[in-house]
Every structure is written in structure tokens, then in C-alpha cells.
N, C-alpha and C. Protein backbone atom coordinates (compact mmCIF):
# COMPACT_ATOMS: atom_id res chain seq x y z
N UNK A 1 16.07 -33.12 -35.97
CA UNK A 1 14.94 -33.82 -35.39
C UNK A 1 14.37 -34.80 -36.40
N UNK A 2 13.86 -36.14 -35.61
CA UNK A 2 13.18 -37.04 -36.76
C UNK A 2 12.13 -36.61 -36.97
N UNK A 3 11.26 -35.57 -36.80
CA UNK A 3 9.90 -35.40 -36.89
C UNK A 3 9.89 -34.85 -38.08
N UNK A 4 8.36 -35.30 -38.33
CA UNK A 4 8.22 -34.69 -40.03
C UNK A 4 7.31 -35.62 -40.83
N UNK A 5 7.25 -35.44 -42.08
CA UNK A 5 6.78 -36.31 -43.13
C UNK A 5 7.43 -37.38 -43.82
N UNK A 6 6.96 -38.36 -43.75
CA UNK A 6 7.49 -39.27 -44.38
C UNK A 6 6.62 -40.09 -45.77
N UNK A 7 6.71 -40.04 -46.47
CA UNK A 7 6.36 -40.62 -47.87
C UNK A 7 6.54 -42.42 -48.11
N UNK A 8 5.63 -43.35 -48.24
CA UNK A 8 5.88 -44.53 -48.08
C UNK A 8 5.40 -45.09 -49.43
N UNK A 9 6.65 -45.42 -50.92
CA UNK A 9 6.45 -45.42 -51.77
C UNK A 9 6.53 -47.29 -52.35
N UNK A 10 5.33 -47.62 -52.77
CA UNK A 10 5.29 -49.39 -52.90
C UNK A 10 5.64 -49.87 -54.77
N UNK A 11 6.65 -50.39 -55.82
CA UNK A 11 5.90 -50.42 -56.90
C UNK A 11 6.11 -51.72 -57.37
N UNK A 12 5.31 -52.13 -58.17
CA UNK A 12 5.61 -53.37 -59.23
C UNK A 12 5.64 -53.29 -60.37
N UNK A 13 4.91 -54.66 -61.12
CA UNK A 13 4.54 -54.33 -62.37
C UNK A 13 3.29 -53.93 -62.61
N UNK A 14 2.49 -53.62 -62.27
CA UNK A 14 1.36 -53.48 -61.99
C UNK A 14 1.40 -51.97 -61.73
N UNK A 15 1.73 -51.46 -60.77
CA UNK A 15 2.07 -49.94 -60.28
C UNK A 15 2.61 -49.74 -59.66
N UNK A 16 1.86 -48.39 -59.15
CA UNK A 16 2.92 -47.96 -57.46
C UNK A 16 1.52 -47.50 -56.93
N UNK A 17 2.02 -47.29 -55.50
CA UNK A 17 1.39 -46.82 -54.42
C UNK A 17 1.69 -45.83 -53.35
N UNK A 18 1.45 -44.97 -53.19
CA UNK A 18 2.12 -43.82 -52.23
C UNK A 18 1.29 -43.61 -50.59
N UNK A 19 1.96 -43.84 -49.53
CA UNK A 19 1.54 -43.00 -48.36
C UNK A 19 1.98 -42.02 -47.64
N UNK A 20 1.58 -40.83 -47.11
CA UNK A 20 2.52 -40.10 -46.45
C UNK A 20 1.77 -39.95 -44.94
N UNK A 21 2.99 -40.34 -44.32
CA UNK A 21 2.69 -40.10 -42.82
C UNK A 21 3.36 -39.29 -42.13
N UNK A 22 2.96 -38.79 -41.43
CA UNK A 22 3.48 -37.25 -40.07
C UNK A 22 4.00 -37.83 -39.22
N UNK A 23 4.80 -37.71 -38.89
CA UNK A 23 5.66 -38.04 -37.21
C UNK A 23 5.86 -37.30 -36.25
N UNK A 24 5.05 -37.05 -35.39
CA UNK A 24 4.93 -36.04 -34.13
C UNK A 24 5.62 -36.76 -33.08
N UNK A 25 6.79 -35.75 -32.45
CA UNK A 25 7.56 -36.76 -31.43
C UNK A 25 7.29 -35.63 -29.91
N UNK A 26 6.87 -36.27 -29.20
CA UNK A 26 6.40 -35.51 -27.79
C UNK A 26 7.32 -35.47 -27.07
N UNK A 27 6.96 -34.58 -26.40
CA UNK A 27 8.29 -33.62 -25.71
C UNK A 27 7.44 -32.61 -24.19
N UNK A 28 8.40 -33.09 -23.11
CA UNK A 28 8.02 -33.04 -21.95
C UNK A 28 8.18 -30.78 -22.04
N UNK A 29 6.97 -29.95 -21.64
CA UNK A 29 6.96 -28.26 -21.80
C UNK A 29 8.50 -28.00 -21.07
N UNK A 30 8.55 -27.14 -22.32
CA UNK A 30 9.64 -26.06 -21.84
C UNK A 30 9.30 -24.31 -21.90
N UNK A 31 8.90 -23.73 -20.72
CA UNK A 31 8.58 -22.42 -20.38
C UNK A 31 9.49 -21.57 -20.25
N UNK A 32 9.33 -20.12 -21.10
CA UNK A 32 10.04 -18.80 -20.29
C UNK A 32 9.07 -17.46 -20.05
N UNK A 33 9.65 -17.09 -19.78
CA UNK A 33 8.56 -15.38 -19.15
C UNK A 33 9.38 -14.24 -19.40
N UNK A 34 8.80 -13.31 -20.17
CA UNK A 34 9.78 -12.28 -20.36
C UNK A 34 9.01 -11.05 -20.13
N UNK A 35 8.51 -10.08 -19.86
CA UNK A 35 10.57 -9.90 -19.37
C UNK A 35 10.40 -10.42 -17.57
N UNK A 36 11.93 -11.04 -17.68
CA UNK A 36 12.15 -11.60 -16.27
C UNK A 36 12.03 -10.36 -15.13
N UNK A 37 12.62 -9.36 -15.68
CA UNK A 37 12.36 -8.66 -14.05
C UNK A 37 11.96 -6.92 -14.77
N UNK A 38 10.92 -6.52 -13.70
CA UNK A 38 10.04 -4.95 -13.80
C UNK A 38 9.69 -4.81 -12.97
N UNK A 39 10.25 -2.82 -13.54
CA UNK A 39 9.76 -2.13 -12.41
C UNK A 39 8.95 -0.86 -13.26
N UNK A 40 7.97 -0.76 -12.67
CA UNK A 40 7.02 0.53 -12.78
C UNK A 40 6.17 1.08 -11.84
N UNK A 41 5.57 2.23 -12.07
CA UNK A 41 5.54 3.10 -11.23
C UNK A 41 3.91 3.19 -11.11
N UNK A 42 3.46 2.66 -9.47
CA UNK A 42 1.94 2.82 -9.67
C UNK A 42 1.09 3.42 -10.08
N UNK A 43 -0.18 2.73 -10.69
CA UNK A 43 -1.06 3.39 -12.23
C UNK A 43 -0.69 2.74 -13.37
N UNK A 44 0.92 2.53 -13.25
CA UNK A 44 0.63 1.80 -14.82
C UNK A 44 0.48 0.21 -15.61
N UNK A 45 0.85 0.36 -16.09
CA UNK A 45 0.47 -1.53 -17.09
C UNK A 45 1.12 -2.48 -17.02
N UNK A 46 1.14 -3.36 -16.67
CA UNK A 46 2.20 -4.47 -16.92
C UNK A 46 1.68 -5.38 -17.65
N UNK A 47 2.52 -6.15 -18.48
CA UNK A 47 2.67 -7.24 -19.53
C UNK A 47 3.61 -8.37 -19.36
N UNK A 48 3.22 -9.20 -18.91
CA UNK A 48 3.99 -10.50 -18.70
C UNK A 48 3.85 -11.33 -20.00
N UNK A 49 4.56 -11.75 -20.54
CA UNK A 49 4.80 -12.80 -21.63
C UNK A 49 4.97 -14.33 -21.15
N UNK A 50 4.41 -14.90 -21.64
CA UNK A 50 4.75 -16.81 -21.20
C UNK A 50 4.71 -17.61 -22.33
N UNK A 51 6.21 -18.06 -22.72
CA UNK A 51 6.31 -18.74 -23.51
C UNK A 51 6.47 -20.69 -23.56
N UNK A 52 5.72 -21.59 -23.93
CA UNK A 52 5.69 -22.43 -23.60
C UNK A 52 5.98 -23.62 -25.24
N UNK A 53 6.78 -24.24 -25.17
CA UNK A 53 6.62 -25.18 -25.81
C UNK A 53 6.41 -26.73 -25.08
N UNK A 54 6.41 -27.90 -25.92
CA UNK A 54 5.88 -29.04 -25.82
C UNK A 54 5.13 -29.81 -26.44
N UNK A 55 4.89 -31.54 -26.25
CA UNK A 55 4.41 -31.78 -27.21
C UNK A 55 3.18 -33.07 -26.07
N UNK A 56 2.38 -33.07 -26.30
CA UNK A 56 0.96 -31.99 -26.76
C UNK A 56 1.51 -30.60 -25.90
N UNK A 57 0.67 -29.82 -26.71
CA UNK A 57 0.64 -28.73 -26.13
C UNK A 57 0.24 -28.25 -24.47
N UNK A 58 1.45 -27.95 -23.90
CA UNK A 58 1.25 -27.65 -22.62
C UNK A 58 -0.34 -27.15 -22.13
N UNK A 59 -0.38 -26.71 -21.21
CA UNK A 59 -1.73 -26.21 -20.14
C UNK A 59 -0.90 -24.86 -19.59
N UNK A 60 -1.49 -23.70 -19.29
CA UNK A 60 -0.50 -22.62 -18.81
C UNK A 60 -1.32 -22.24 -17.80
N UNK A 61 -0.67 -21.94 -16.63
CA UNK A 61 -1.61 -21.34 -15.28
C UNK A 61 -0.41 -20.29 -14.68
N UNK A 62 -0.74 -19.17 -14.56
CA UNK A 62 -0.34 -18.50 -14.10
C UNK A 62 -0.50 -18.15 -12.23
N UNK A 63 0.47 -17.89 -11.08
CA UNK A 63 0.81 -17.89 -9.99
C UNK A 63 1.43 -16.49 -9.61
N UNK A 64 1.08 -16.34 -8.50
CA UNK A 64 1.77 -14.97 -7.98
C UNK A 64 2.25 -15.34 -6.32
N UNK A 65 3.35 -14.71 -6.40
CA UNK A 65 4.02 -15.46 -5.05
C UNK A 65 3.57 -17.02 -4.39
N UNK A 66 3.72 -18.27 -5.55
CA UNK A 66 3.19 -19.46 -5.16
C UNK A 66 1.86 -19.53 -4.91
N UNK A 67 0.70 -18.88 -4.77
CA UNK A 67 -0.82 -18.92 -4.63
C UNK A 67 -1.22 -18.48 -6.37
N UNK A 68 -2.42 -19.33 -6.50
CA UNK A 68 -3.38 -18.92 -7.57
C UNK A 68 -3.44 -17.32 -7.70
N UNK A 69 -3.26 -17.40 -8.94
CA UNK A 69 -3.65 -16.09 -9.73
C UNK A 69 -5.08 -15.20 -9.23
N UNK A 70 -5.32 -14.25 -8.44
CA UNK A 70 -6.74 -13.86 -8.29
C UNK A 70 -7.33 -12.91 -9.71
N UNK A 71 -7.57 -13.47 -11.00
CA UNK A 71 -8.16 -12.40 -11.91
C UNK A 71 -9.40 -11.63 -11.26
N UNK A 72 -8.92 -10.63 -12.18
CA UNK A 72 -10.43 -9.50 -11.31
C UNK A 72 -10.55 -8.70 -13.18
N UNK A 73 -11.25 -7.22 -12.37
CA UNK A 73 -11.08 -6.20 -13.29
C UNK A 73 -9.42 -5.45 -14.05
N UNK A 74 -8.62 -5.78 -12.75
CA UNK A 74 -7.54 -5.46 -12.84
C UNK A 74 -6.53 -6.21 -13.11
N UNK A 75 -6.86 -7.35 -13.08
CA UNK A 75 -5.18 -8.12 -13.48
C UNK A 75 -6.41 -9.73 -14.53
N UNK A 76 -5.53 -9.98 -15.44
CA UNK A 76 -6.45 -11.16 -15.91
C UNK A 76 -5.24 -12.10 -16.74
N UNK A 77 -5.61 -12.87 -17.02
CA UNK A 77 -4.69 -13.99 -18.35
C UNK A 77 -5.43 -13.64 -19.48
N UNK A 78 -4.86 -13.30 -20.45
CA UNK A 78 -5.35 -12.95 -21.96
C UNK A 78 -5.04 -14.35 -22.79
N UNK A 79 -5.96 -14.74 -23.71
CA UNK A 79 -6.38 -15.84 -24.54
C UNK A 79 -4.85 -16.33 -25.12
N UNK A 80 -3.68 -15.52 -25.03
CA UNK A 80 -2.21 -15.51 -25.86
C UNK A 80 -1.27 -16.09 -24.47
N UNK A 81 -2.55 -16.73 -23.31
CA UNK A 81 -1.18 -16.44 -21.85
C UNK A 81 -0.41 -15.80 -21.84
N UNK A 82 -0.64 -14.29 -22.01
CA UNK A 82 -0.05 -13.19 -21.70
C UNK A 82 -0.99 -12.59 -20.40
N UNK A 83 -0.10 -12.03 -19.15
CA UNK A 83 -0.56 -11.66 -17.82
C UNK A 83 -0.87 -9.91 -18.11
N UNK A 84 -1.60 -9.32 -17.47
CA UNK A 84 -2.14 -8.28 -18.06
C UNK A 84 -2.62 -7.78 -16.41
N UNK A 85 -1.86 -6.44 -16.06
CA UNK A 85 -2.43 -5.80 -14.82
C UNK A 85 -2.33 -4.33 -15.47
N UNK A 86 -3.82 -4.15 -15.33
CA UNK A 86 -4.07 -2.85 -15.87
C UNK A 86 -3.47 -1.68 -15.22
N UNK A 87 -3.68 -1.68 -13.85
CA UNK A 87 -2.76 -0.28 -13.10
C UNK A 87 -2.32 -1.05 -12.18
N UNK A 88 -1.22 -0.81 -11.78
CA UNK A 88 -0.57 -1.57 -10.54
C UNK A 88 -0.62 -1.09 -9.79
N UNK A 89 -0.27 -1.82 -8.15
CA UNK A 89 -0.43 -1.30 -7.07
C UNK A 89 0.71 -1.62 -6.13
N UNK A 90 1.16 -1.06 -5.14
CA UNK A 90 2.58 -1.40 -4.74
C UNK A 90 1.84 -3.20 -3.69
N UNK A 91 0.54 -3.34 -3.69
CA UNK A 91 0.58 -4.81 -3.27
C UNK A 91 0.65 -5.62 -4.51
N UNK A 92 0.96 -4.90 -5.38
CA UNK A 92 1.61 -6.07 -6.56
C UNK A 92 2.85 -6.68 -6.61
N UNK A 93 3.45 -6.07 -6.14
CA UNK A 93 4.99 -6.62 -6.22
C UNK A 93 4.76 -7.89 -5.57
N UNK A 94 6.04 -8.51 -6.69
CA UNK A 94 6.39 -10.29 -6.33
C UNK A 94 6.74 -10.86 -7.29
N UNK A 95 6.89 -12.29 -7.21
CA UNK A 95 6.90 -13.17 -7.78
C UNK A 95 5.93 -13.41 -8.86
N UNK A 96 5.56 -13.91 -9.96
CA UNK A 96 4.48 -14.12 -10.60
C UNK A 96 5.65 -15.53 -11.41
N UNK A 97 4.76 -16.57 -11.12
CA UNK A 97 5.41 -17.93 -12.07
C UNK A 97 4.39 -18.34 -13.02
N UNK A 98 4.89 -18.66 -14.14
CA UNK A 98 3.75 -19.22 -15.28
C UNK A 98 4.69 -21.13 -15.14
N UNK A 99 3.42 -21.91 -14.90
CA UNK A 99 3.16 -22.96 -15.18
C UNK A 99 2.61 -23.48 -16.06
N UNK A 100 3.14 -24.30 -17.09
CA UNK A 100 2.98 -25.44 -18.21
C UNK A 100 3.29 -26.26 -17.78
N UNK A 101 2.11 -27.39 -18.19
CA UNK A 101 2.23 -29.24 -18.02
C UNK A 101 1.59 -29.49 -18.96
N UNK A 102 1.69 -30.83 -19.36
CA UNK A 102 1.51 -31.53 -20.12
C UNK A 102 1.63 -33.19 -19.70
N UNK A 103 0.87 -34.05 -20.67
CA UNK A 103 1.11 -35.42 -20.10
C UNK A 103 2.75 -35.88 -19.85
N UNK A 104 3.64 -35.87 -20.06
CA UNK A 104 5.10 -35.93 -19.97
C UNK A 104 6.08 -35.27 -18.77
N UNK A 105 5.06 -34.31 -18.57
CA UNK A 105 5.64 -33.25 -16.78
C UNK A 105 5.23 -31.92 -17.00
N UNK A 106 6.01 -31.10 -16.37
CA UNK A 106 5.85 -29.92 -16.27
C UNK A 106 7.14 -28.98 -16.52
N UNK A 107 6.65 -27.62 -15.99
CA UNK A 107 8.04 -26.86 -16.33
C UNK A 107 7.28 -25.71 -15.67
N UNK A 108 8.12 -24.31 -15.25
CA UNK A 108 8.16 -23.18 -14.44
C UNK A 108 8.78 -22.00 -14.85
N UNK A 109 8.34 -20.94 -14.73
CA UNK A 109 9.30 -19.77 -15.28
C UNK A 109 8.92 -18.69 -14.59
N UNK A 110 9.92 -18.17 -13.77
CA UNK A 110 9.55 -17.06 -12.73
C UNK A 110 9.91 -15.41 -13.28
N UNK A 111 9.12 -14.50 -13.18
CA UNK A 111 9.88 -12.96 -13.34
C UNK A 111 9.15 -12.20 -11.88
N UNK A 112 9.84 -11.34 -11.66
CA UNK A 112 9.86 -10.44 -10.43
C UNK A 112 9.14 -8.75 -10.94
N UNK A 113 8.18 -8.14 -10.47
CA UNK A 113 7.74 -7.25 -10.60
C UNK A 113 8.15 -6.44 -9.75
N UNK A 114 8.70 -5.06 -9.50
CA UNK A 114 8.16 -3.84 -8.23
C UNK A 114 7.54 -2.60 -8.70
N UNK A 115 6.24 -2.42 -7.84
CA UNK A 115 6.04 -1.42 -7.97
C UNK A 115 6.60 -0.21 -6.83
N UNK A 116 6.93 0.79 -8.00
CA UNK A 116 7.50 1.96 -6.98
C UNK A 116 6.19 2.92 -6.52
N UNK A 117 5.79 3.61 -5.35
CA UNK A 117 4.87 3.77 -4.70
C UNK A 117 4.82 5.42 -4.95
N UNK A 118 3.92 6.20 -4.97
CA UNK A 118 3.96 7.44 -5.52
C UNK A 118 4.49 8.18 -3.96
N UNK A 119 5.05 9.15 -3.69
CA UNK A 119 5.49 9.78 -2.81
C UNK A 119 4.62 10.45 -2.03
N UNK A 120 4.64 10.82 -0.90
CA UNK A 120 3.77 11.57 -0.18
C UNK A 120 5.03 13.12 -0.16
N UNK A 121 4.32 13.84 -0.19
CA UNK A 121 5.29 14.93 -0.02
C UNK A 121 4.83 16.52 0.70
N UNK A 122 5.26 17.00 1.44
CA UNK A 122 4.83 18.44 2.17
C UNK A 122 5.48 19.06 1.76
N UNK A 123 5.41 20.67 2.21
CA UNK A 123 6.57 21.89 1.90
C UNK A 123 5.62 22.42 3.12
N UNK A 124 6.65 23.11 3.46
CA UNK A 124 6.92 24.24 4.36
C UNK A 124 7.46 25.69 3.86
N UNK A 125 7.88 26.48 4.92
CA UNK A 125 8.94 27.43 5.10
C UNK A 125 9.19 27.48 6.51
N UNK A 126 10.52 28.31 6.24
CA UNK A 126 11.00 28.63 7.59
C UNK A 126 11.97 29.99 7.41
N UNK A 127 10.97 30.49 8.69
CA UNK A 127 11.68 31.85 8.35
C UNK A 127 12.03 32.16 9.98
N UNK A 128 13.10 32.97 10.38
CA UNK A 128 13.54 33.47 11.28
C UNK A 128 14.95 34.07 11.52
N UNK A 129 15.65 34.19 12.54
CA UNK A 129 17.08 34.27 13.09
C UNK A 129 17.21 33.27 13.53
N UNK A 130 18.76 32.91 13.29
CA UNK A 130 19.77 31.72 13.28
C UNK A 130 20.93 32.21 13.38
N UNK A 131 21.58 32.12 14.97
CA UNK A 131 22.88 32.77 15.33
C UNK A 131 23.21 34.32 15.30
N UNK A 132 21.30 35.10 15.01
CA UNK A 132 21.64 36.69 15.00
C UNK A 132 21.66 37.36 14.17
N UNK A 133 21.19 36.09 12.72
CA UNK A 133 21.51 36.74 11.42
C UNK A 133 19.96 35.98 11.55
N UNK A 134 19.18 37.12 10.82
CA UNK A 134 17.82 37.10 10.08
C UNK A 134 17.83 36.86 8.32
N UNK A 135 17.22 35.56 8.41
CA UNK A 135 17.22 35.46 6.47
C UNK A 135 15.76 35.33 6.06
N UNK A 136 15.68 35.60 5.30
CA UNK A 136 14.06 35.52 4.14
C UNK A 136 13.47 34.07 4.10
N UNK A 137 12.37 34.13 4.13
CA UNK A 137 11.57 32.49 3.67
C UNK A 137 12.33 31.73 2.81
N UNK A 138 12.90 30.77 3.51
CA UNK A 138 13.19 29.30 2.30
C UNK A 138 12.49 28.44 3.24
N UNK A 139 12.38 27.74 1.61
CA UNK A 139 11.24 26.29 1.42
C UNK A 139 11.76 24.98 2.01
N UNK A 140 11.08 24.65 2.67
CA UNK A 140 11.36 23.14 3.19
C UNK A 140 10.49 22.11 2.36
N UNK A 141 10.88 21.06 1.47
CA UNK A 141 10.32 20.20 0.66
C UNK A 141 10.79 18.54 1.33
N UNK A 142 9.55 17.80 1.52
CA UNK A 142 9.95 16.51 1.90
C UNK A 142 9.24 15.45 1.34
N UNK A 143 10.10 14.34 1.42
CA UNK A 143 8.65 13.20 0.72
C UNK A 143 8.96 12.24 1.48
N UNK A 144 8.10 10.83 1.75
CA UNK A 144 8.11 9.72 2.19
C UNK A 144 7.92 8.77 1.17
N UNK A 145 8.70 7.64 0.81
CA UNK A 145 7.98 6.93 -0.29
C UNK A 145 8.35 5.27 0.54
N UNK A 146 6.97 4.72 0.85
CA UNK A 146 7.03 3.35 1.21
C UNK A 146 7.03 2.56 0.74
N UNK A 147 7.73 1.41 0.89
CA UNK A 147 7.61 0.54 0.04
C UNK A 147 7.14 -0.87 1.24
N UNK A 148 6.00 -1.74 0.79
CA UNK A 148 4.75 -2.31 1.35
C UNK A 148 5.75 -3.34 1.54
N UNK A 149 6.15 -4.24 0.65
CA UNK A 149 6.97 -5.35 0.62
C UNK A 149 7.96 -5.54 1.23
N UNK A 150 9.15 -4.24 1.88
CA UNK A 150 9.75 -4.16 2.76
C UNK A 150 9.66 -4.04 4.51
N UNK A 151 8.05 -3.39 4.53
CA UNK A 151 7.82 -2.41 5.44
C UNK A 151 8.63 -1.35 5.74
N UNK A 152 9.74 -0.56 4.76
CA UNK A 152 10.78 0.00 5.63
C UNK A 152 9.79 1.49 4.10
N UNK A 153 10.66 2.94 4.73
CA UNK A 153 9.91 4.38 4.02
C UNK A 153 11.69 5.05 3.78
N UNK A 154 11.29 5.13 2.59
CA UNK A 154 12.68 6.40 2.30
C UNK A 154 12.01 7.65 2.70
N UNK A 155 12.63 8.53 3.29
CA UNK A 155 12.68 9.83 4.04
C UNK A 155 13.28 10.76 3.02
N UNK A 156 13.08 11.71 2.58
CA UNK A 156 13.68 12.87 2.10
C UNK A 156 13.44 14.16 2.16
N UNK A 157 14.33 14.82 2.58
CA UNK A 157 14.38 16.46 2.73
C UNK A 157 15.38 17.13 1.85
N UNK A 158 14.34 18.27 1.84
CA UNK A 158 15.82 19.28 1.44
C UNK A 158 15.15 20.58 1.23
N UNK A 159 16.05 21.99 1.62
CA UNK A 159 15.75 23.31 1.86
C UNK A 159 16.01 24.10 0.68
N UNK A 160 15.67 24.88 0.33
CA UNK A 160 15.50 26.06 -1.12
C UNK A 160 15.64 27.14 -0.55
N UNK A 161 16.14 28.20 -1.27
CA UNK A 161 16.12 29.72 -1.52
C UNK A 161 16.97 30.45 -0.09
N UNK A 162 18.15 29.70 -0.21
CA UNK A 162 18.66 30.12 1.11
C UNK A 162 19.84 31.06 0.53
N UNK A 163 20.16 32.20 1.65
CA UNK A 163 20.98 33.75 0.96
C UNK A 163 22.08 33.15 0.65
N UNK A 164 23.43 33.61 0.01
CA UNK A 164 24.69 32.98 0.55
C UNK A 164 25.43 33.36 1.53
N UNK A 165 24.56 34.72 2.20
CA UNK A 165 25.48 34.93 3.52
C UNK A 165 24.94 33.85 4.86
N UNK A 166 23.99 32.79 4.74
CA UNK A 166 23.88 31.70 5.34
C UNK A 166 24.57 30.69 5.40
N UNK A 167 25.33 30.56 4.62
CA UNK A 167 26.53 29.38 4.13
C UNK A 167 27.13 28.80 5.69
N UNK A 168 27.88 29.93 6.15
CA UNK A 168 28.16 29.16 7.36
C UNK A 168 26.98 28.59 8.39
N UNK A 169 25.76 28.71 8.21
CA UNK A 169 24.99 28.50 8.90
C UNK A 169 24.58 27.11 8.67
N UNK A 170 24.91 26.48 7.14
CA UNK A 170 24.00 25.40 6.90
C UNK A 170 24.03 24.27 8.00
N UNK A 171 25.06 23.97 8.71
CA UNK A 171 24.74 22.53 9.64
C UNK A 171 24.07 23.02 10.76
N UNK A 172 23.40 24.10 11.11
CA UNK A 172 22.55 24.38 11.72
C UNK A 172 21.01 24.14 11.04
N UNK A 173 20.86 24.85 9.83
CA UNK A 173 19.88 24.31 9.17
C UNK A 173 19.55 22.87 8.79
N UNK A 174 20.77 22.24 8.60
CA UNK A 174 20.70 20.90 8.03
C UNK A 174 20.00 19.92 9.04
N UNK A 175 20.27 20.61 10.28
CA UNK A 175 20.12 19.89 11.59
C UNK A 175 18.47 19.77 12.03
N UNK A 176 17.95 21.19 11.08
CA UNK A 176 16.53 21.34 11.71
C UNK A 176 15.68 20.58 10.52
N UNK A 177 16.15 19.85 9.43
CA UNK A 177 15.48 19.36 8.40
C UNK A 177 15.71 17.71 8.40
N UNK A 178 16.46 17.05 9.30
CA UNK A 178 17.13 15.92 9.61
C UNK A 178 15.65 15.33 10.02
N UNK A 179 14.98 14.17 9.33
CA UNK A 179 14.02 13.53 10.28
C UNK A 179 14.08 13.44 11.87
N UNK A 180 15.23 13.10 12.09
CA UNK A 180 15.47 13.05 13.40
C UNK A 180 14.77 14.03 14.21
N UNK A 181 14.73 15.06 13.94
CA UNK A 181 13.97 16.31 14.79
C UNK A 181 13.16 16.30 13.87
N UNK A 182 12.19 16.05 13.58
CA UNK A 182 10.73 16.08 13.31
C UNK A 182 10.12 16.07 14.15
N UNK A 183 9.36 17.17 15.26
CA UNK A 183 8.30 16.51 16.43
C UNK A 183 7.52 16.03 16.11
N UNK A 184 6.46 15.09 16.81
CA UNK A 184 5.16 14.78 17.14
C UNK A 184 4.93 15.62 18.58
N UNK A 185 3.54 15.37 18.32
CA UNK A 185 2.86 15.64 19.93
C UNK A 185 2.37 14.34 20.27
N UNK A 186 2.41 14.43 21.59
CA UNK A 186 2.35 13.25 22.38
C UNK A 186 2.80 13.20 23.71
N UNK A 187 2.60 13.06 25.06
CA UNK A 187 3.00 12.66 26.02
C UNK A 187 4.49 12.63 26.35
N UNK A 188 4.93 11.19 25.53
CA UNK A 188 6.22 10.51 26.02
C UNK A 188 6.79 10.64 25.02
N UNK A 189 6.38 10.77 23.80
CA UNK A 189 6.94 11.32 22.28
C UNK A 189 7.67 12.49 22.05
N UNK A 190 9.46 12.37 21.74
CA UNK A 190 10.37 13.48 22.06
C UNK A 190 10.85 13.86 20.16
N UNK A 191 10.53 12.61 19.58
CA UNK A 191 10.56 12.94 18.03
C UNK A 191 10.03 11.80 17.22
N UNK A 192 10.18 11.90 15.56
CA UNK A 192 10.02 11.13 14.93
C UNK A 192 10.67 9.69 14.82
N UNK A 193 11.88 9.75 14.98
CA UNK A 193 12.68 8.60 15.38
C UNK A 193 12.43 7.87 16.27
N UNK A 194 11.92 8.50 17.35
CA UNK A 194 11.48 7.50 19.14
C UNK A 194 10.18 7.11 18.46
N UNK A 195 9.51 7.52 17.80
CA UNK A 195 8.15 7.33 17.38
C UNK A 195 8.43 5.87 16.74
N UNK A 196 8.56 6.28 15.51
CA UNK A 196 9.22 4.71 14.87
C UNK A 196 10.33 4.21 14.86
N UNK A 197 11.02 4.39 15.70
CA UNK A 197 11.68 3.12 16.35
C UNK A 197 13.18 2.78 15.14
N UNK A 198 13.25 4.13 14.28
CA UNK A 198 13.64 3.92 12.59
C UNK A 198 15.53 4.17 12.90
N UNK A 199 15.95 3.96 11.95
CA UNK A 199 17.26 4.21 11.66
C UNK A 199 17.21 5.24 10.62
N UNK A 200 17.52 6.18 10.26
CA UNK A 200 17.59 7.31 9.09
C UNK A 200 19.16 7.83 8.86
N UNK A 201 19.61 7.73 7.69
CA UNK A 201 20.91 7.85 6.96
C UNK A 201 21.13 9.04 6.16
């Protein structure tokens, strides 16, 4: 690069003379954001980094899914344009772009956040006869975990403390832990599936 100091040296007979001049050469911002892509788990911290060069020194504005930044208590720009969300929330997930301009143009740098959503989860038991054979209380454990940005819910089940003389029984059991047969009450409501309308895998 030509930039720098330069020394401007004059002499005769008489003397010399010295100047030194700086050469600042401007330069249209160049932005990055690190880290480009996160995931954490709601409640906790996130830290966005925005790195900007240019000459004058860029302007930095931070964006979340293309709209202005809303700072609050919970999310703010720190004096270093570093992005700062104290606990996250699964309506955090997105886009977040840091913008630098300067007289010369601009520049953009995108990273992707998700937050994963804490689970909802029940337990049960189930105890009875199944095909004539009577077994002991096992646990029915399930969770739902939604995710906002999709609209779509992972479903999960699964049964505990079952004898091993049940073994041949399990696709009978498996059958009664399947969202699919989940009732509701309701009228015209025959299960969970007719309810929401869902696909489950």
C-alpha cells in the first residue's frame, strides 16, 4: 500500500529543511460478523461480533431480519458494535445483518441465529392387561418442542420399565404411545392428528 509517511527533505548551501506528511488513502467499508451462524438454547447469551474496516471510518447499524434493530433491556449494540442479547427467546431467531457506510458506499454482513425452545414434557403410567398378560406400572414420558419460525412441533415419546416377558407385546404398546392415538375430547374430535391436521414420523 502507498499509505504512510512520507519525509520531504530540501538542502543547499545554506541548509536543509525537512517535512513529513501522512498519506491516508480511503477505501470504500469492508464488513464481517462472526460467528456467522448460532445456535443456543433459550435463556442464554448471544454475542454477535461486527467487524468493519474503511476509510473514514465506517458508521455500523445493526438489522434483524431486514427491519431496525429494536434495543430494549434485552438485546442492545455495545460501544465495540458488538450485538448483545442477554437471554434469548425462540422469537429471536433470524437473520441479524450489520451495516457499515461510509462516504465511498457501503457493505453488509449477515449471521443466522436459532433458538432451540425448552420442551414441554408430561409422564404418565400405564398399567393394565394387554393380550391376557398383566404387567406392572411403566412410565410413559413425552415432550413437544416448537419451533416459532417454522410453525411445525417435534413430538416425542417413549415407555420405561417394561418386564421382558412383554417383548412380544411391544407393537401393541408402541401403538398406544404413537401421537396418533392421543385423544382429545371434543364432539367431532377422534384424535390428535385430526386435531392438527399434522403429519407425525
Amino acid at each position: 500500500s502507498d499509505a504512510g509517511q512520507y519525509r520531504c527533505v530540501a538542502e543547499n548551501e545554506e541548509g536543509s529543511a525537512a517535512k513529513l506528511v501522512t498519506l491516508v488513502l480511503q477505501s470504500a467499508p469492508w464488513v464481517q460478523v462472526r460467528p456467522r451462524v448460532t445456535a443456543v438454547g433459550a435463556g442464554q447469551r448471544v454475542l454477535l461480533h461486527c467487524e468493519a474496516r474503511g476509510e473514514p471510518t465506517p458508521s455500523l447499524e445493526w438489522r434483524q431480519d431486514s427491519a431496525a434493530l429494536q434495543e430494549g433491556p434485552r438485546a442492545r449494540v455495545l460501544p465495540n458494535a458488538m450485538l448483545l442479547i442477554r437471554a434469548a427467546r425462540p422469537e429471536d431467531a433470524g437473520s441479524y445483518i450489520c451495516h457499515a457506510r461510509n462516504s465511498l458506499g457501503y457493505d453488509v454482513a449477515q449471521a443466522f441465529l436459532t433458538v432451540r425452545a425448552e420442551p414441554c414434557c408430561v409422564q404418565g403410567s400405564l398399567v393394565g392387561i394387554i393380550n391376557a398378560q398383566e404387567f406392572s406400572a411403566a412410565t410413559l414420558n413425552a415432550s413437544v418442542l416448537e419451533d416459532p419460525r417454522t410453525g411445525t412441533a417435534d413430538v416425542r415419546s417413549s415407555i420405561r420399565s417394561i418386564p421382558p416377558s412383554m417383548g412380544p407385546l411391544m407393537r401393541v404398546l408402541v401403538a398406544v404411545i404413537t401421537p396418533v392415538y392421543w385423544s382429545f375430547t371434543g364432539r367431532d374430535i377422534h384424535s390428535g392428528f385430526l386435531l392438527t391436521q399434522g403429519t407425525f414420523r
